[in-house]
C-alpha atoms as a PDB file:
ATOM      1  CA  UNK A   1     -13.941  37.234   8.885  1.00  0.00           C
ATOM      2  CA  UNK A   2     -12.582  37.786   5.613  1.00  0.00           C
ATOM      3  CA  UNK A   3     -10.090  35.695   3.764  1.00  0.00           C
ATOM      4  CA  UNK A   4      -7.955  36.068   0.888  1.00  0.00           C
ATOM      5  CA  UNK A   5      -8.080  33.087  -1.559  1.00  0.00           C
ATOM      6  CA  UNK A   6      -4.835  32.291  -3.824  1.00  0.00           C
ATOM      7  CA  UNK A   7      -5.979  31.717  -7.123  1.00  0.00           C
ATOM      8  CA  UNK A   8      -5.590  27.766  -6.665  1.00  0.00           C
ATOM      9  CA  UNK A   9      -7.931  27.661  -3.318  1.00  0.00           C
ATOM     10  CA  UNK A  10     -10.618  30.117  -5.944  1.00  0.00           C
ATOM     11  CA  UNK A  11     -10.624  27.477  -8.692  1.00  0.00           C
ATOM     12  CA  UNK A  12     -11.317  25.011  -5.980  1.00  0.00           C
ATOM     13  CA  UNK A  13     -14.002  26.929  -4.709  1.00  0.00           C
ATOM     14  CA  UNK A  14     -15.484  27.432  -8.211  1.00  0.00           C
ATOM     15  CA  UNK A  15     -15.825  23.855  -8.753  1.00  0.00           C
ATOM     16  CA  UNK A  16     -17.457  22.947  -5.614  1.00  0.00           C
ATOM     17  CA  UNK A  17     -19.830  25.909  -6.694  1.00  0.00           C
ATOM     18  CA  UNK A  18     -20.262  24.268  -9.627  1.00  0.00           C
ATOM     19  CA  UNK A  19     -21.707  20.841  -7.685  1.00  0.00           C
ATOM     20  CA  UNK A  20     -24.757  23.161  -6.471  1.00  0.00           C
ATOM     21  CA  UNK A  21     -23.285  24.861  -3.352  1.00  0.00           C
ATOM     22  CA  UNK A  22     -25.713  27.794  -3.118  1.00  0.00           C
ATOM     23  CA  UNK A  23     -22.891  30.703  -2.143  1.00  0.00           C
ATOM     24  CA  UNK A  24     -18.992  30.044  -1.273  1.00  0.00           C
ATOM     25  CA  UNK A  25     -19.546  30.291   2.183  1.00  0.00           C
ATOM     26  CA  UNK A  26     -21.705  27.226   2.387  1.00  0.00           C
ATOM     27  CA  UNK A  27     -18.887  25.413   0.303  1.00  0.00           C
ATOM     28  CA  UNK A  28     -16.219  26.288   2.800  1.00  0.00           C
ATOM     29  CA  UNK A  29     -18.091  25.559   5.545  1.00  0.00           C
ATOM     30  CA  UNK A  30     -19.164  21.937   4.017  1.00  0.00           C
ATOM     31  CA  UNK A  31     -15.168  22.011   3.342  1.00  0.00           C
ATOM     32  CA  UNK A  32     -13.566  22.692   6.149  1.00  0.00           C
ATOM     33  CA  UNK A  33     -15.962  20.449   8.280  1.00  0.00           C
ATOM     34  CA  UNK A  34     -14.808  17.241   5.840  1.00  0.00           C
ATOM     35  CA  UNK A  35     -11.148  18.916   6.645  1.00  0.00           C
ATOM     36  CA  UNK A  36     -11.728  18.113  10.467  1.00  0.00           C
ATOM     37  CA  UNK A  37     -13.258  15.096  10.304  1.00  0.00           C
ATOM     38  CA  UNK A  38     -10.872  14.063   8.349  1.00  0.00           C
ATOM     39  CA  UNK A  39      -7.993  14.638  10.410  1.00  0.00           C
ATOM     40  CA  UNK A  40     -10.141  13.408  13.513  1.00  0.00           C
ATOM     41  CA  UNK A  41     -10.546  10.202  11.657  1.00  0.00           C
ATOM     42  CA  UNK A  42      -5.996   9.941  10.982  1.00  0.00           C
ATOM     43  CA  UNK A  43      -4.213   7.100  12.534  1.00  0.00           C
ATOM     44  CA  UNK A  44      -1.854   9.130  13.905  1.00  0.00           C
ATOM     45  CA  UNK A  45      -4.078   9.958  16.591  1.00  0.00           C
ATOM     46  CA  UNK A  46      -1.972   9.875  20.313  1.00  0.00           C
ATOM     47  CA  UNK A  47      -4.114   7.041  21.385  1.00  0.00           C
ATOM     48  CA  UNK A  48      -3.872   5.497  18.103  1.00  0.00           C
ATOM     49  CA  UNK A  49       0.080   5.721  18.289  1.00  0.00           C
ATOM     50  CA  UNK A  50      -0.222   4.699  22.644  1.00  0.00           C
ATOM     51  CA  UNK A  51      -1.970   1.581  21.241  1.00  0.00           C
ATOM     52  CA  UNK A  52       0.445   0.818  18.354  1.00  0.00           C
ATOM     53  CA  UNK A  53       3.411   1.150  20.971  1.00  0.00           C
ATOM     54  CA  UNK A  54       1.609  -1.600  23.473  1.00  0.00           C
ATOM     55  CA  UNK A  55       1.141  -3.878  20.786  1.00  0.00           C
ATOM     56  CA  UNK A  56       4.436  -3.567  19.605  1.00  0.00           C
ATOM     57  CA  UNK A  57       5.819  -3.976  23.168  1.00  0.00           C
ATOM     58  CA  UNK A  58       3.471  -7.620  23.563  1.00  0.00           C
ATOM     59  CA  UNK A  59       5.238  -8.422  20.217  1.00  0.00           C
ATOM     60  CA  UNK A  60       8.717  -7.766  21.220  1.00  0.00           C
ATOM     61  CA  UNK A  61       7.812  -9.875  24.762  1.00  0.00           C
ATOM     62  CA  UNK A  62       6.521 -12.558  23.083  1.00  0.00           C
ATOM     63  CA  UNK A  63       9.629 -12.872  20.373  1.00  0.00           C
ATOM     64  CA  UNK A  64      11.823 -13.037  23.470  1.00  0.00           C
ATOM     65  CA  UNK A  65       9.934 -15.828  24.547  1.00  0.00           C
ATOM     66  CA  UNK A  66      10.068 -17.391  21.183  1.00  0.00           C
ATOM     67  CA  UNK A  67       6.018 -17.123  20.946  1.00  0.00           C
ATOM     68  CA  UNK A  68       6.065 -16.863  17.275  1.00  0.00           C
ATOM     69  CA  UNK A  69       4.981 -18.373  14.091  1.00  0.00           C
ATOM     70  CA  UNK A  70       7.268 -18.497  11.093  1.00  0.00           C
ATOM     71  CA  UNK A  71       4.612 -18.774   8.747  1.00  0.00           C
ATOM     72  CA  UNK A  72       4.933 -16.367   5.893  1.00  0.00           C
ATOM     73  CA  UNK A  73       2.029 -13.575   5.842  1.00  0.00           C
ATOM     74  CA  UNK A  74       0.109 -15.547   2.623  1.00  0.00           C
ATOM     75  CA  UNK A  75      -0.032 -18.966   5.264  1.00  0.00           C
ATOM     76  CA  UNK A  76      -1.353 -16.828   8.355  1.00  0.00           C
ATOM     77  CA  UNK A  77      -4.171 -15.555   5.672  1.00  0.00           C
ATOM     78  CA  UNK A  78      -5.040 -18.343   4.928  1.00  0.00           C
ATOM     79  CA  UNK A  79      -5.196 -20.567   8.234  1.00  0.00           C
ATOM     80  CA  UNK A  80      -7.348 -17.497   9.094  1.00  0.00           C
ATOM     81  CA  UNK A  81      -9.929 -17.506   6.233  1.00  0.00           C
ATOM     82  CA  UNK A  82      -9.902 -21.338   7.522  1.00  0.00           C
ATOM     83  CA  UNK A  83     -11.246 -20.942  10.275  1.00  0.00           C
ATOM     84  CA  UNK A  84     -13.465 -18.447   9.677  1.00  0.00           C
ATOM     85  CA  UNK A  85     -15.409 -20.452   7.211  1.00  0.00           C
ATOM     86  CA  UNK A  86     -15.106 -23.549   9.802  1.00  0.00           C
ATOM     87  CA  UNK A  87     -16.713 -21.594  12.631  1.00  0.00           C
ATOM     88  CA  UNK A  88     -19.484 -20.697   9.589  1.00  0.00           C
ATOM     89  CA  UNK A  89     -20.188 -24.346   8.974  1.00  0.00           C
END
C-alpha cells in the first residue's frame, strides 16, 4: 500500500525517525498501533456510556427518594479520606 503524506504528517514522521525508528514504516506501524489503543482505551466506549446511563438512572431514583447528601464535593472528600485512613489504623 502506498500513501501520500501531507507535508505536516512528513515532519511528523521525520521526528519520530529522529527517536531511532530504523525506516518510516516501522514508525507508522509503532504509530498507528498507539492510535488504536488509544481510542480502545476512550471513555466513550458504548459500554462505557451503557454504564454511565445506569448510574445516572440509580442517581435520579435515589434523588426521588430523597437518598442524598448535601454535603458539598470538598466534605464528601474528606469524610472519604476519613475513613480510609480509619480502616488503615
Amino acid at each position: 500500500m502506498q500513501v501520500s503524506l501531507t507535508l505536516y504528517a512528513d515532519q511528523l514522521l521525520q521526528r519520530m525517525m529522529s527517536l531511532g525508528y530504523r525506516d518510516p514504516a516501522q514508525a507508522i506501524e509503532v504509530a498507528l498501533a498507539h492510535m488504536v489503543e488509544s481510542e480502545m482505551e476512550r471513555d466513550d466506549s458504548p459500554e462505557i456510556i451503557e454504564w454511565i446511563r445506569k448510574e445516572v438512572a440509580i442517581g435520579a431514583d435515589r434523588a426521588e427518594k430523597g437518598e442524598f447528601s448535601t454535603l458539598s464535593l470538598d466534605e464528601i472528600k474528606a469524610q472519604v479520606l476519613l475513613q480510609h485512613q480509619q480502616n488503615l489504623s
